[in-house]
C-alpha atoms as a PDB file:
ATOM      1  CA  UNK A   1       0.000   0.000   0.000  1.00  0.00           C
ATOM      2  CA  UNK A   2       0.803   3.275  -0.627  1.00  0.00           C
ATOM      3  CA  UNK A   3      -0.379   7.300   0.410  1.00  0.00           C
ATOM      4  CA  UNK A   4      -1.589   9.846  -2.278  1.00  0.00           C
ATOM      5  CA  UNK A   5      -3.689  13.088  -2.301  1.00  0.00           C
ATOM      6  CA  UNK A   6      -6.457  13.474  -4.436  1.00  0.00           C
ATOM      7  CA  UNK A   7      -5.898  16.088  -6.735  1.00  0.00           C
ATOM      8  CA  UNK A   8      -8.367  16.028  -9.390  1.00  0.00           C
ATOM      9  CA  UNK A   9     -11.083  13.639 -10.823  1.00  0.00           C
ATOM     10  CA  UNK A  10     -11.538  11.439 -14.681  1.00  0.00           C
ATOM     11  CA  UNK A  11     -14.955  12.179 -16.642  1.00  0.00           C
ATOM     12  CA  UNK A  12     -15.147   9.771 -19.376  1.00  0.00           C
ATOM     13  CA  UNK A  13     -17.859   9.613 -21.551  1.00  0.00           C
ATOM     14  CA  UNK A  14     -16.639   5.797 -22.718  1.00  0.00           C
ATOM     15  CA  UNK A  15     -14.948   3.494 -21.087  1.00  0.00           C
ATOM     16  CA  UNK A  16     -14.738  -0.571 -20.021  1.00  0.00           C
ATOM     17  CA  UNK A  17     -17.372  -2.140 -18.694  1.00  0.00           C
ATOM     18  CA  UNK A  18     -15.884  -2.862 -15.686  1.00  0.00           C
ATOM     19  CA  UNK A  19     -15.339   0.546 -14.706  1.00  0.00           C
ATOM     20  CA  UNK A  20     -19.023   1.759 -14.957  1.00  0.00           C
ATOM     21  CA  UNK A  21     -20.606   3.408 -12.252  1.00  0.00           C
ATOM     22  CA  UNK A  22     -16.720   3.688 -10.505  1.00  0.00           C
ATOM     23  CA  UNK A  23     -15.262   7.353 -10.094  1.00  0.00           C
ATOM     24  CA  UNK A  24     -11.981   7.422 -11.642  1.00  0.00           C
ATOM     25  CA  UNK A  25      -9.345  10.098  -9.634  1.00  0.00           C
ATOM     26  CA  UNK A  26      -6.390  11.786 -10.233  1.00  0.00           C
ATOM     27  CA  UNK A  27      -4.051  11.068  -6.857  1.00  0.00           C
ATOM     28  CA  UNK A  28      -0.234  12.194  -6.671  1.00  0.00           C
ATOM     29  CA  UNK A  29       2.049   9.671  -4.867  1.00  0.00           C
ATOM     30  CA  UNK A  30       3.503  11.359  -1.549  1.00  0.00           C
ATOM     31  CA  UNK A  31       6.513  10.423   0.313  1.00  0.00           C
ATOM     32  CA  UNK A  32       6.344   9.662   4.372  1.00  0.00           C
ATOM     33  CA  UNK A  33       6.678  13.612   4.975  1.00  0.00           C
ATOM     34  CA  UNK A  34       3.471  14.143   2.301  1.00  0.00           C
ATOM     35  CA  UNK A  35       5.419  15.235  -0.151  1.00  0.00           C
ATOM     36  CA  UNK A  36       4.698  14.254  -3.883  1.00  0.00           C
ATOM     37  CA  UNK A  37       6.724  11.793  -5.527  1.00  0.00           C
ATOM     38  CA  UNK A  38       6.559  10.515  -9.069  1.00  0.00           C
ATOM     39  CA  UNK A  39       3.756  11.649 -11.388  1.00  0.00           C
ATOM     40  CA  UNK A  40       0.012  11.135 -10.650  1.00  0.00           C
ATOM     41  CA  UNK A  41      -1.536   8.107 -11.165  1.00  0.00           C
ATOM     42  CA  UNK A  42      -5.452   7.435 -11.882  1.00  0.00           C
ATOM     43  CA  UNK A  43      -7.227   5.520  -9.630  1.00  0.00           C
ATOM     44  CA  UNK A  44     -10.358   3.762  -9.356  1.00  0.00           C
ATOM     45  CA  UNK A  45     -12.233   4.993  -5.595  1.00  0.00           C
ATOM     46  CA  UNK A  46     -13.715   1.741  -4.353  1.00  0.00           C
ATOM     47  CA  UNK A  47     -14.962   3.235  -1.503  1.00  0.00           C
ATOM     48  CA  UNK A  48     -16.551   5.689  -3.146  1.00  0.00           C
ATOM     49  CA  UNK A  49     -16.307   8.793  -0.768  1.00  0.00           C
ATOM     50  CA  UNK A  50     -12.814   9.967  -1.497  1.00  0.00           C
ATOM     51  CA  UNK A  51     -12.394  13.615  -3.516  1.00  0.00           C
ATOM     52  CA  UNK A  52     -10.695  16.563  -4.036  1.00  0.00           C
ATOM     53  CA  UNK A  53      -7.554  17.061  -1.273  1.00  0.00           C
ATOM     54  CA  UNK A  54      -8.482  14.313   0.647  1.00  0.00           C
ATOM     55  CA  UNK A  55      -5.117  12.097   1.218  1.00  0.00           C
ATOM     56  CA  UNK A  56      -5.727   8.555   1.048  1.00  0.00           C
ATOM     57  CA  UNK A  57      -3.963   5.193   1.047  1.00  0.00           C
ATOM     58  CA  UNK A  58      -4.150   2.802  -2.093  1.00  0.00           C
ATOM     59  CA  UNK A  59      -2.786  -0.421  -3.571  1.00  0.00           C
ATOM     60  CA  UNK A  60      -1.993  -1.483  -6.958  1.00  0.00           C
ATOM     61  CA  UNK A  61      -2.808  -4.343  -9.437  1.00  0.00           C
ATOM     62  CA  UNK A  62      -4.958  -7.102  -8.705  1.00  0.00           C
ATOM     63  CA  UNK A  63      -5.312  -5.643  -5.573  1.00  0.00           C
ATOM     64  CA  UNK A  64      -6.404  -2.075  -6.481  1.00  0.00           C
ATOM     65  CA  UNK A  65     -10.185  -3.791  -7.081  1.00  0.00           C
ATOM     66  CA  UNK A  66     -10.604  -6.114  -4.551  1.00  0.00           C
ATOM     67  CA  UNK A  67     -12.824  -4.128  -2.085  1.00  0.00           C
ATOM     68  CA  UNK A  68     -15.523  -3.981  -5.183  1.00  0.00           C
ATOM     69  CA  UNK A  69     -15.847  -7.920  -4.981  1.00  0.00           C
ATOM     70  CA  UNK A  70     -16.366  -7.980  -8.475  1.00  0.00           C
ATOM     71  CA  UNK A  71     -14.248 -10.920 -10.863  1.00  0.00           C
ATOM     72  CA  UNK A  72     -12.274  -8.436 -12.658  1.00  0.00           C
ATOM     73  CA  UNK A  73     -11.789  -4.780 -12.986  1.00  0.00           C
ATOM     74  CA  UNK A  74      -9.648  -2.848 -15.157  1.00  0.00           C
ATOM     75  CA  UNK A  75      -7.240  -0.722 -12.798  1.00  0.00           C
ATOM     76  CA  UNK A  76      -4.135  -0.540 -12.051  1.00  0.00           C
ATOM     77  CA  UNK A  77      -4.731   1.422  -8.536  1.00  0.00           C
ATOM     78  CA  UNK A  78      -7.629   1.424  -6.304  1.00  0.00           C
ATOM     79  CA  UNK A  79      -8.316   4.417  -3.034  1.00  0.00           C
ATOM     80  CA  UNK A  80      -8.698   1.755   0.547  1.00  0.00           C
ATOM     81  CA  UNK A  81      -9.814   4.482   2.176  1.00  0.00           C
ATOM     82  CA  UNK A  82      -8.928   8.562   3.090  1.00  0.00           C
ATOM     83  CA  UNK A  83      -6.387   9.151   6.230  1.00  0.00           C
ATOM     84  CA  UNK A  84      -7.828  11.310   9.009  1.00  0.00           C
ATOM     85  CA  UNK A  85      -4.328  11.488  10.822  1.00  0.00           C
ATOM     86  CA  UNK A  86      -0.772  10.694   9.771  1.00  0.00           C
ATOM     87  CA  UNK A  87       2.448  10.493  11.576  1.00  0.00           C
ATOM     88  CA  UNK A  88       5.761   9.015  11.349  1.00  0.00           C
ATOM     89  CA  UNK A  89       8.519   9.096  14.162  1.00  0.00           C
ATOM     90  CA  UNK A  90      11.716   9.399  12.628  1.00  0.00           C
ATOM     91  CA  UNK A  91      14.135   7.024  14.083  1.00  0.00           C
ATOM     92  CA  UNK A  92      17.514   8.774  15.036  1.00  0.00           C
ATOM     93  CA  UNK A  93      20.633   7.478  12.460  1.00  0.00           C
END
């Protein structure tokens, strides 16, 4: 699993089957400190409450779609759910 922030949101007027009636978002990575890293990704909100700034946690591949108990859905990253609090303690080098 990995953090992200919502930063935007995916209207598509076609798309596959699979993905109908699914909001598709725009999420930038973030590293432990919530700072972006890499280049957004879209992903598929399978809990279907996530949106604009919210930061979330995800997973990837097979995984992304497996809260939607469905056989197969195309994605390659899926929203768990949206992170109220965050914190890492640094451990001293």
């Amino acid at each position: 699993m990995f953090i992200g922030k919502v930063i935007g949101n995916v209207v598509c007027t076609q798309k596959d089957e699979s993905l109908q009636g699914l909001k598709l978002l725009v999420v930038q990575p973030l590293n432990d400190d919530l700072n972006p890293k890499g280049k957004p990704i879209i992903a598929i909100d399978t809990i279907r409450q996530s949106g604009q700034g919210d930061i979330v946690y995800m997973a990837k591949s097979k995984e992304s779609s497996l809260p939607l108990d469905r056989e197969l859905t195309a994605s390659d990253a899926g929203i768990m759910g949206i992170i109220e609090h965050y914190h890492i303690q640094k451990m001293e080098e």
